[in-house]
Protein backbone atom coordinates (compact mmCIF):
# COMPACT_ATOMS: atom_id res chain seq x y z
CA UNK A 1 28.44 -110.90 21.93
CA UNK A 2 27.26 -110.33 18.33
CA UNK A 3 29.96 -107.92 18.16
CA UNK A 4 32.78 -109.84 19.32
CA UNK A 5 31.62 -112.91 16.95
CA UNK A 6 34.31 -112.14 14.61
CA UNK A 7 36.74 -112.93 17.39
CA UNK A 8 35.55 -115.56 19.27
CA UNK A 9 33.59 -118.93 18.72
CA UNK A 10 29.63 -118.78 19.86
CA UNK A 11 30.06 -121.33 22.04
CA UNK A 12 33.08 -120.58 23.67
CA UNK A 13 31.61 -116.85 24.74
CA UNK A 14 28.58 -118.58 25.64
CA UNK A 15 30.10 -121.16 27.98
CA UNK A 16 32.45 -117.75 29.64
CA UNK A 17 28.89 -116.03 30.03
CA UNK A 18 26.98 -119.04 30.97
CA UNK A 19 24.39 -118.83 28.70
CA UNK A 20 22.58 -121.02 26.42
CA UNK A 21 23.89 -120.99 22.70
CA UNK A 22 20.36 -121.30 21.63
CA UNK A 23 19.04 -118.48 24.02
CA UNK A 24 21.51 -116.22 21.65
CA UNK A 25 20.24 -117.68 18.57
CA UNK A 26 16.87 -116.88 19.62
CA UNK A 27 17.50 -113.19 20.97
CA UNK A 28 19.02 -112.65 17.48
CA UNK A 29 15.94 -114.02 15.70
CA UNK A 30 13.64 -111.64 18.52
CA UNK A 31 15.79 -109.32 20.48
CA UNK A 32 12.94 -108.88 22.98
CA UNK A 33 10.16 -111.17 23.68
CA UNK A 34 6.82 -110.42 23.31
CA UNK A 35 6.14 -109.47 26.61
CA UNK A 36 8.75 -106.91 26.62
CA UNK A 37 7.54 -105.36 23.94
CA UNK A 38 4.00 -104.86 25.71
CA UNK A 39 5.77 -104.07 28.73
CA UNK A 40 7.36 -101.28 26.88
CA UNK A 41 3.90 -99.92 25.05
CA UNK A 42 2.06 -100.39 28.46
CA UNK A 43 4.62 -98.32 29.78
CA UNK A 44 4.09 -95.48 27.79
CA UNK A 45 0.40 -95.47 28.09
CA UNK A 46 0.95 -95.23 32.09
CA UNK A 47 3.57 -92.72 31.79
CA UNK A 48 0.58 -90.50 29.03
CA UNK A 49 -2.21 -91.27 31.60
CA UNK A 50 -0.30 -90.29 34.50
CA UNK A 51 0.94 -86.95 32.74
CA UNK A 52 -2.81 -86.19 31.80
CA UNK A 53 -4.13 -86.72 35.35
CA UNK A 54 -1.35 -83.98 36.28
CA UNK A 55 1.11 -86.33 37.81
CA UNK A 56 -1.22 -87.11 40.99
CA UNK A 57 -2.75 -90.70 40.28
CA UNK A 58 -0.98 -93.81 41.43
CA UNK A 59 -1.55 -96.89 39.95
CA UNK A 60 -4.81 -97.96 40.37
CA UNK A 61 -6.65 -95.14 39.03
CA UNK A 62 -3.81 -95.49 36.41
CA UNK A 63 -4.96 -99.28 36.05
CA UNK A 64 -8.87 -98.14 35.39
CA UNK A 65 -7.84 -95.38 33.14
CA UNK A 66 -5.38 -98.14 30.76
CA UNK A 67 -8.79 -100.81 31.16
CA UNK A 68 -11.38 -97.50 30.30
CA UNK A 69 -8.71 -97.53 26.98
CA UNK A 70 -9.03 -101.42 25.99
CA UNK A 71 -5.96 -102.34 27.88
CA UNK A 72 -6.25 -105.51 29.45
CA UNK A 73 -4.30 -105.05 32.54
CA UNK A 74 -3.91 -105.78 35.93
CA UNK A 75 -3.36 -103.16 39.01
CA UNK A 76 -0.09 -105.50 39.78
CA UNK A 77 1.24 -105.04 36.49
CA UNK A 78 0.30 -101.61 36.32
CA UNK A 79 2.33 -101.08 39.72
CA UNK A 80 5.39 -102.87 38.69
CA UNK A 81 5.48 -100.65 35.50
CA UNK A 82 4.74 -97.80 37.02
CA UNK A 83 7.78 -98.45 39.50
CA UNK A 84 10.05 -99.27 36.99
CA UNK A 85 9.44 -96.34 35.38
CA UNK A 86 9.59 -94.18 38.37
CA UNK A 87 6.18 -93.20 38.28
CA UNK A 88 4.40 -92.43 41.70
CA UNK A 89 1.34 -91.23 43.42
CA UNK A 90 1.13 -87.93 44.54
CA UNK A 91 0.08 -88.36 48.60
CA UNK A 92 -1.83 -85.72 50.07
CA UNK A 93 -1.89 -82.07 49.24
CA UNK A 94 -0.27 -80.84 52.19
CA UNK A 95 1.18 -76.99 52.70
CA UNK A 96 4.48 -76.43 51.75
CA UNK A 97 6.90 -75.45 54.27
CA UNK A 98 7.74 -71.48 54.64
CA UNK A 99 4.07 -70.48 53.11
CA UNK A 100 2.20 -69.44 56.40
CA UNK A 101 2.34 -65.84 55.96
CA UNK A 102 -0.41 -63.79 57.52
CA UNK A 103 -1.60 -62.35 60.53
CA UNK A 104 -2.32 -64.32 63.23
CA UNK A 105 -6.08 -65.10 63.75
CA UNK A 106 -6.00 -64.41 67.70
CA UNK A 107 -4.18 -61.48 69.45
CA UNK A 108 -3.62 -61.71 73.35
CA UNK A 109 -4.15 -59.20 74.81
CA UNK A 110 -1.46 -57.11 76.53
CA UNK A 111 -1.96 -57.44 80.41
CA UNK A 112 1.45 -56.86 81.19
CA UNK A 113 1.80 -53.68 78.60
CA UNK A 114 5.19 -55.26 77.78
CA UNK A 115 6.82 -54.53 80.71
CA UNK A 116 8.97 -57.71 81.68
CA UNK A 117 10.85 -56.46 84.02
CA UNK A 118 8.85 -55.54 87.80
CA UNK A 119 10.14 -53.89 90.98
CA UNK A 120 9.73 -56.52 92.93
CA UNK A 121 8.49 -60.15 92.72
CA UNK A 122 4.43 -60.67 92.93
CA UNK A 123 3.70 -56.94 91.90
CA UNK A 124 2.36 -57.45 88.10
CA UNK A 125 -1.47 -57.57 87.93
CA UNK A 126 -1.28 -60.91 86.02
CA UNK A 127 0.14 -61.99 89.12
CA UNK A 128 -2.41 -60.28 91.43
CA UNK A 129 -4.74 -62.22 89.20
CA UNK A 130 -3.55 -65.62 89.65
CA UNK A 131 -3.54 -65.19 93.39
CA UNK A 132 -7.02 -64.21 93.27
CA UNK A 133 -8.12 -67.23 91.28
CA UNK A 134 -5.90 -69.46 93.40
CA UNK A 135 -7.78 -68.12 96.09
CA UNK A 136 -10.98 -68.15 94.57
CA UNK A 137 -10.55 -72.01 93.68
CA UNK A 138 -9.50 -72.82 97.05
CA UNK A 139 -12.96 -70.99 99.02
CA UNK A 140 -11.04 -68.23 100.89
């Protein structure tokens, strides 16, 4: 608006916008309100604090570490801030996918010395085994 005052009346861009004529008067006395301004400082305290604690605390330890500083804050605020500013917790410190190299802890063993392929069906000892316990279970 201020730069199209040349132009056009303050009232008439005021009624198009549909704003108060003294709401402009007072943004040009105070372009942001006092609250803004905090909002603004708080903001980069959270954003410092979060950056210290190595991008992992969400915003309640970031709440106790702005209060542990002098800030008078609450864990709402701090939240909304910390949103706004597109700060967030990190959750968990799980593996990341791909990074499970190794060997694995337990070998089977080899019963059927890789040999998938059998003469004839019920002729592998793994299968002479299960009969056995089959048999075994049932008191034969």
């Amino acid at each position: 608006m201020q730069a199209h005052r040349a132009e056009f009346g303050v009232r008439a861009m005021c009624r198009v916008l549909r704003i108060h004529v003294s709401g402009f008067y007072a943004w040009l006395k105070e372009p942001l309100s006092r609250r803004a301004q905090d909002d603004a400082r708080q903001t980069a305290l959270i954003r410092q604090a979060w950056s210290d604690s190595g991008k992992v605390y969400g915003y309640r330890k970031l709440a106790d570490d702005l209060r542990d500083q002098g800030e008078q804050v609450s864990e709402n605020r701090v939240a909304r801030l910390a949103s706004l500013a597109g700060i967030i917790a990190q959750i968990g410190y799980k593996r990341r996918p791909g990074r499970y190299g190794g060997k694995p802890a337990v070998v089977a063993s080899n019963t059927l010395d890789r040999q998938f392929e059998v003469d004839a069906p019920d002729k592998s000892p793994v299968d002479f085994e299960i009969r056995q316990q089959k048999l075994n279970e049932a008191g034969v």
